[in-house]
Protein backbone atom coordinates (compact mmCIF):
# COMPACT_ATOMS: atom_id res chain seq x y z
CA UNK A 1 49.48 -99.39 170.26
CA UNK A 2 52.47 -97.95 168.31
CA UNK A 3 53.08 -101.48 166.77
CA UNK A 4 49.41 -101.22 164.97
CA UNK A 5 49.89 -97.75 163.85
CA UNK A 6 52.69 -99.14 161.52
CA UNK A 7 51.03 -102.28 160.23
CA UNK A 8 48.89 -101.15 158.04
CA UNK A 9 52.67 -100.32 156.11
CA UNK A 10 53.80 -103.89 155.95
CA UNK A 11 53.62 -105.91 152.78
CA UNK A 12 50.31 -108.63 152.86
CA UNK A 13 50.92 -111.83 152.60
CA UNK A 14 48.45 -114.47 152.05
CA UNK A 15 50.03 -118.18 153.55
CA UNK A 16 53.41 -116.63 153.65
CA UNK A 17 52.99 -115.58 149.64
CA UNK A 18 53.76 -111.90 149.46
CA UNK A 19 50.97 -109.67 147.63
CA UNK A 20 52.63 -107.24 146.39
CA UNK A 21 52.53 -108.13 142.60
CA UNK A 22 48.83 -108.62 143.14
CA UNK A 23 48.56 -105.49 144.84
CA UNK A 24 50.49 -103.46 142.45
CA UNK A 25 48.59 -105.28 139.43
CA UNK A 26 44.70 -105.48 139.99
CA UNK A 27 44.67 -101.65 139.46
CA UNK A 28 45.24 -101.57 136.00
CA UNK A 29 41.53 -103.86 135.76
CA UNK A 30 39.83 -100.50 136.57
CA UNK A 31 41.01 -98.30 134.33
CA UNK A 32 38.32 -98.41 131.09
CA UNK A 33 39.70 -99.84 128.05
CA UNK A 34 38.78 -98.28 124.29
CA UNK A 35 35.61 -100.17 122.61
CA UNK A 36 35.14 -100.77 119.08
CA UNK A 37 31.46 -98.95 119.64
CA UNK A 38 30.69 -95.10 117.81
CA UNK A 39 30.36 -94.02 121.43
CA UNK A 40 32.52 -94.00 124.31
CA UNK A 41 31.20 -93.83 127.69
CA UNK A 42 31.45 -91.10 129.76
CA UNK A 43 34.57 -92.30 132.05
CA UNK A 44 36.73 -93.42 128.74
CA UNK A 45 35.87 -90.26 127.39
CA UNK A 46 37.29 -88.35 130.79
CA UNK A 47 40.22 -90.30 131.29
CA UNK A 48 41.34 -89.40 127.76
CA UNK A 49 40.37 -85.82 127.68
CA UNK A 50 42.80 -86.00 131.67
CA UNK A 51 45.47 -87.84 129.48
CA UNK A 52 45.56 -85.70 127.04
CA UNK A 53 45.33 -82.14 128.82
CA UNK A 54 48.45 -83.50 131.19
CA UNK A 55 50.62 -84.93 128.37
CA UNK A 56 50.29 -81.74 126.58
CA UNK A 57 51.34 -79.39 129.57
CA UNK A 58 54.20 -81.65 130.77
CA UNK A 59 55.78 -81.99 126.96
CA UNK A 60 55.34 -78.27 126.47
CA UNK A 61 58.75 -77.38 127.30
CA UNK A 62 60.28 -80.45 126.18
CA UNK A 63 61.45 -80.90 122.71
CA UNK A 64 60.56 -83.09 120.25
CA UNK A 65 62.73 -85.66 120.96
CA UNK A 66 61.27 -86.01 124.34
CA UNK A 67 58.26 -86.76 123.50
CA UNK A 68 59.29 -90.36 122.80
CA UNK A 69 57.88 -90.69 126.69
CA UNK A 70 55.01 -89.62 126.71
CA UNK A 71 53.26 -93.00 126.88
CA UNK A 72 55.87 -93.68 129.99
CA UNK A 73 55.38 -91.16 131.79
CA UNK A 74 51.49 -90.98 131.66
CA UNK A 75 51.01 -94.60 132.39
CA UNK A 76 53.34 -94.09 135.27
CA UNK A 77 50.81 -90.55 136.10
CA UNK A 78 47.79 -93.10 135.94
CA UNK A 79 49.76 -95.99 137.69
CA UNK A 80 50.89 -93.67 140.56
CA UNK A 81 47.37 -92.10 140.99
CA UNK A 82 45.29 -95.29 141.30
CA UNK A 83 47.97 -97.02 143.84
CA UNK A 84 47.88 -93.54 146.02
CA UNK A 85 43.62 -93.10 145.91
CA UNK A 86 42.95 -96.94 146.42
CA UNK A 87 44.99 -96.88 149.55
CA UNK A 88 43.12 -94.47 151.25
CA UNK A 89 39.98 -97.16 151.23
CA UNK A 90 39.50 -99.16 154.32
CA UNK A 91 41.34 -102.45 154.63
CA UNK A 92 43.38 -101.28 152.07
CA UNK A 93 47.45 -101.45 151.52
CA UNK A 94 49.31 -98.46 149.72
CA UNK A 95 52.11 -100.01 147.79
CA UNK A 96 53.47 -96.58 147.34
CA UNK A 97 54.12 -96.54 151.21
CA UNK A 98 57.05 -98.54 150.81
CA UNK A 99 60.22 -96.93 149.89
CA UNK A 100 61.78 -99.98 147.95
CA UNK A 101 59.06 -99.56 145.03
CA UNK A 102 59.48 -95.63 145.24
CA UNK A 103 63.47 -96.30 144.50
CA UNK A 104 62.55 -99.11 142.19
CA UNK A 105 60.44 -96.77 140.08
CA UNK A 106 62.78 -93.43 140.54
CA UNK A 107 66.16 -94.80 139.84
CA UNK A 108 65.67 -96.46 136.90
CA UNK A 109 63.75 -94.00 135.34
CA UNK A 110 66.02 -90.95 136.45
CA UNK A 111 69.25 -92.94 135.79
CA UNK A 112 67.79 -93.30 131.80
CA UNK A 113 67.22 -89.63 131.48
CA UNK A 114 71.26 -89.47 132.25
CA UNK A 115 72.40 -91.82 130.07
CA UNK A 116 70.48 -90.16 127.51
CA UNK A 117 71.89 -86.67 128.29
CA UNK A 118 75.46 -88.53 128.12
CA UNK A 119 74.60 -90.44 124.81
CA UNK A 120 72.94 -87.36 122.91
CA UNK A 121 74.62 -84.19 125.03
CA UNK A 122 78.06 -85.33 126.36
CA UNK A 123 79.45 -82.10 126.77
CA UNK A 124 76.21 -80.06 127.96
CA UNK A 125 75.12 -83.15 130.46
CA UNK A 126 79.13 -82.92 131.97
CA UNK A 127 78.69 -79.09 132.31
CA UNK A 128 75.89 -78.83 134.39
CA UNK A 129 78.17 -80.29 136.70
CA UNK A 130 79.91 -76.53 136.70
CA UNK A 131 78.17 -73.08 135.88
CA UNK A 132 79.63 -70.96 134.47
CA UNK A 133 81.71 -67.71 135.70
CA UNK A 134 83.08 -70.22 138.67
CA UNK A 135 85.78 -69.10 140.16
CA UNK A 136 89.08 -71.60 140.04
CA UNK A 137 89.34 -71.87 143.35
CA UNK A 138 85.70 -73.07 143.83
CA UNK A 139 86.21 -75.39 140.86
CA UNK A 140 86.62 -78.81 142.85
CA UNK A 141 83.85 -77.63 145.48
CA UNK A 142 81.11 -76.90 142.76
CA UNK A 143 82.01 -80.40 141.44
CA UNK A 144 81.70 -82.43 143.67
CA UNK A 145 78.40 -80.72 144.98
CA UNK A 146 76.48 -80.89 141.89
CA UNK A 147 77.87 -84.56 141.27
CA UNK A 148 76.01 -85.72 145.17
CA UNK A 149 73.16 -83.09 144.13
CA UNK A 150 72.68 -85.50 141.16
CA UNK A 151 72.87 -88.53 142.58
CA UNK A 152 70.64 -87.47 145.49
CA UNK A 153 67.39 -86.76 142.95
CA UNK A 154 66.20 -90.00 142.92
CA UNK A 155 66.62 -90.46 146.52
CA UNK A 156 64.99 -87.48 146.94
CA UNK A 157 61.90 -88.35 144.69
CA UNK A 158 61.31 -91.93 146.21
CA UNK A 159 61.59 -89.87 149.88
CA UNK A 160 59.29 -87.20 149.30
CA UNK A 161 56.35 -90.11 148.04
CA UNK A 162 56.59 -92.56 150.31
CA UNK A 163 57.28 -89.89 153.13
CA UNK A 164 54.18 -87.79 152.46
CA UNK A 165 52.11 -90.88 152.11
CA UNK A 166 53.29 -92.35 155.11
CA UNK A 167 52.42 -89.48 156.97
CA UNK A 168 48.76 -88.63 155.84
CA UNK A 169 48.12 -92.56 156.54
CA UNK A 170 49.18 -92.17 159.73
CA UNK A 171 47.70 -88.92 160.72
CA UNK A 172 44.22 -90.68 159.64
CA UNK A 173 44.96 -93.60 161.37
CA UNK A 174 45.61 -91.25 164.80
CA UNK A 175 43.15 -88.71 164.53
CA UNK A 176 40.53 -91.99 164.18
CA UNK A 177 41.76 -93.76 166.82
CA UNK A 178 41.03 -90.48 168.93
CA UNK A 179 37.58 -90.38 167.64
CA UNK A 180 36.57 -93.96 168.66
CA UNK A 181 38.37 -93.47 171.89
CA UNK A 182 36.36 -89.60 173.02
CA UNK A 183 32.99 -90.57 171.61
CA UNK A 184 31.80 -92.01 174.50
CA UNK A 185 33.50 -89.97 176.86
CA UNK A 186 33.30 -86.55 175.47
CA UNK A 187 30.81 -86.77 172.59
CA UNK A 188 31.27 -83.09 171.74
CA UNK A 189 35.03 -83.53 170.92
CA UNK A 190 34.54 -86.85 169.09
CA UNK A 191 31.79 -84.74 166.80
CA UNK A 192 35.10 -82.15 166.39
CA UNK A 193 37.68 -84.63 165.38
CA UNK A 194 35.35 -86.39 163.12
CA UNK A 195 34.70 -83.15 161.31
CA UNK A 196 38.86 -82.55 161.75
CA UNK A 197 39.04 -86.60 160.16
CA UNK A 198 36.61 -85.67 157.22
CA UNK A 199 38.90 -82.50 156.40
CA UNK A 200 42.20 -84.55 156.47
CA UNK A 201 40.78 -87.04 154.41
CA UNK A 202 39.65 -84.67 151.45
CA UNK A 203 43.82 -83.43 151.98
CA UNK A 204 44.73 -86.88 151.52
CA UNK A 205 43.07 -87.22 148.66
CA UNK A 206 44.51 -83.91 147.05
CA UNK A 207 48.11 -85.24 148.29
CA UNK A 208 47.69 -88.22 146.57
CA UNK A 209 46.95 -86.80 143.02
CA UNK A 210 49.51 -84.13 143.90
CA UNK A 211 52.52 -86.33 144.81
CA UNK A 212 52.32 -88.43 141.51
CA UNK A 213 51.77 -85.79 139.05
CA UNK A 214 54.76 -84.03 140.99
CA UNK A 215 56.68 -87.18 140.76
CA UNK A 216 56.16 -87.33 137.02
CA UNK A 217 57.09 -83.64 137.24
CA UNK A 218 60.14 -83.80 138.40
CA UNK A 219 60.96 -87.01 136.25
CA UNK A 220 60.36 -84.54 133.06
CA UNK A 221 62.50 -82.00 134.38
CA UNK A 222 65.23 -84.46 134.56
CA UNK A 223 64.68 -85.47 131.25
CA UNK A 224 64.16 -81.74 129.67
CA UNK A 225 67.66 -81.27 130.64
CA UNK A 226 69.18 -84.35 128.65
CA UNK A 227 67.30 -84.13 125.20
């Protein structure tokens, strides 16, 4: 029983082929395309009103010279939110489950935001390895503490999504096992859980738009202190 609970997590494979690049591909089909037509239809017009409003609050703070990735960091918004909502369909897998894309997508992208600070900043990017007003003796201390706290943010971005995905999956997966398993016993507590199922499953779905615009987040905080 604890085997299943956790297969729902591991890559498909189709004849021994991996799926992942399919997986992690056929999203992009559903997102609406522009038209050469005087009038957009209503879901174009929504998805670039959503673009839009969230590109302009996450480059508020950011200079100008930041802005450069904007198209990067919204496609990764959009690419994050469809691979988080389709996984909470039935029969579905969540490629966002699995920490070796998380990294794949965090380190890269965090490790450019430092060489840009290096390239552009040299001096300010070194500093924030020390405030200011440190005392001497706490010199080597503060050093080497904000040098792991640096290297830990990307860890600690492709943790936090795949670890609060994980965990809504498998609370679903649990709390409907325990449905199927009381309805004909105690019908009463199966009508309870349900309701408790329906509940999670609205949460999931606020988790999963949450955790990839905080991803993105983050990701522009990173880069608002190297430009």
């Amino acid at each position: 029983m604890m085997l299943s609970f956790f297969d729902q997590f591991l890559s498909p494979t189709l004849l021994g082929i991996p799926l992942m690049t399919l997986a992690l591909t056929l999203p992009w089909i559903l997102l609406p395309t522009p038209d050469p037509r005087w009038m957009s239809s209503r879901f174009l017009v929504l998805q670039n009103w959503f673009i839009n409003r969230f590109t302009q609050q996450l480059f508020l703070p950011i200079n100008a010279a930041g802005h450069k990735w904007a198209l990067v960091l919204a496609s990764l918004m959009m690419f994050l939110i469809i691979l988080n909502t389709l996984g909470l369909l039935p029969y579905t897998f969540t490629p966002t489950t699995q920490l070796a894309l998380n990294m794949g997508l965090a380190v890269p992208l965090w490790l450019a935001t430092v060489l840009i600070g290096l390239r552009n900043q040299p001096t300010i990017s070194v500093g924030h390895l020390l405030p200011e007003a440190t005392p001497g003796l706490l010199i080597p201390v503060l050093i080497v503490i904000e040098t792991a706290s640096l290297f830990i943010r990307p860890l600690a971005l492709g943790v936090r999504l795949t670890a609060n995905l994980t965990a809504g999956h498998l609370l679903i997966q649990l709390i409907s096992t325990a449905t199927f398993v009381l309805l004909p016993m105690l019908p009463s507590v199966a009508l309870l859980t349900m309701i408790l199922l329906y509940l999670l499953t609205l949460l999931e779905v606020a988790v999963a738009l949450i955790q990839a615009y905080v991803f993105v987040l983050l990701l522009s905080l990173y880069l608002q202190e190297n430009v």
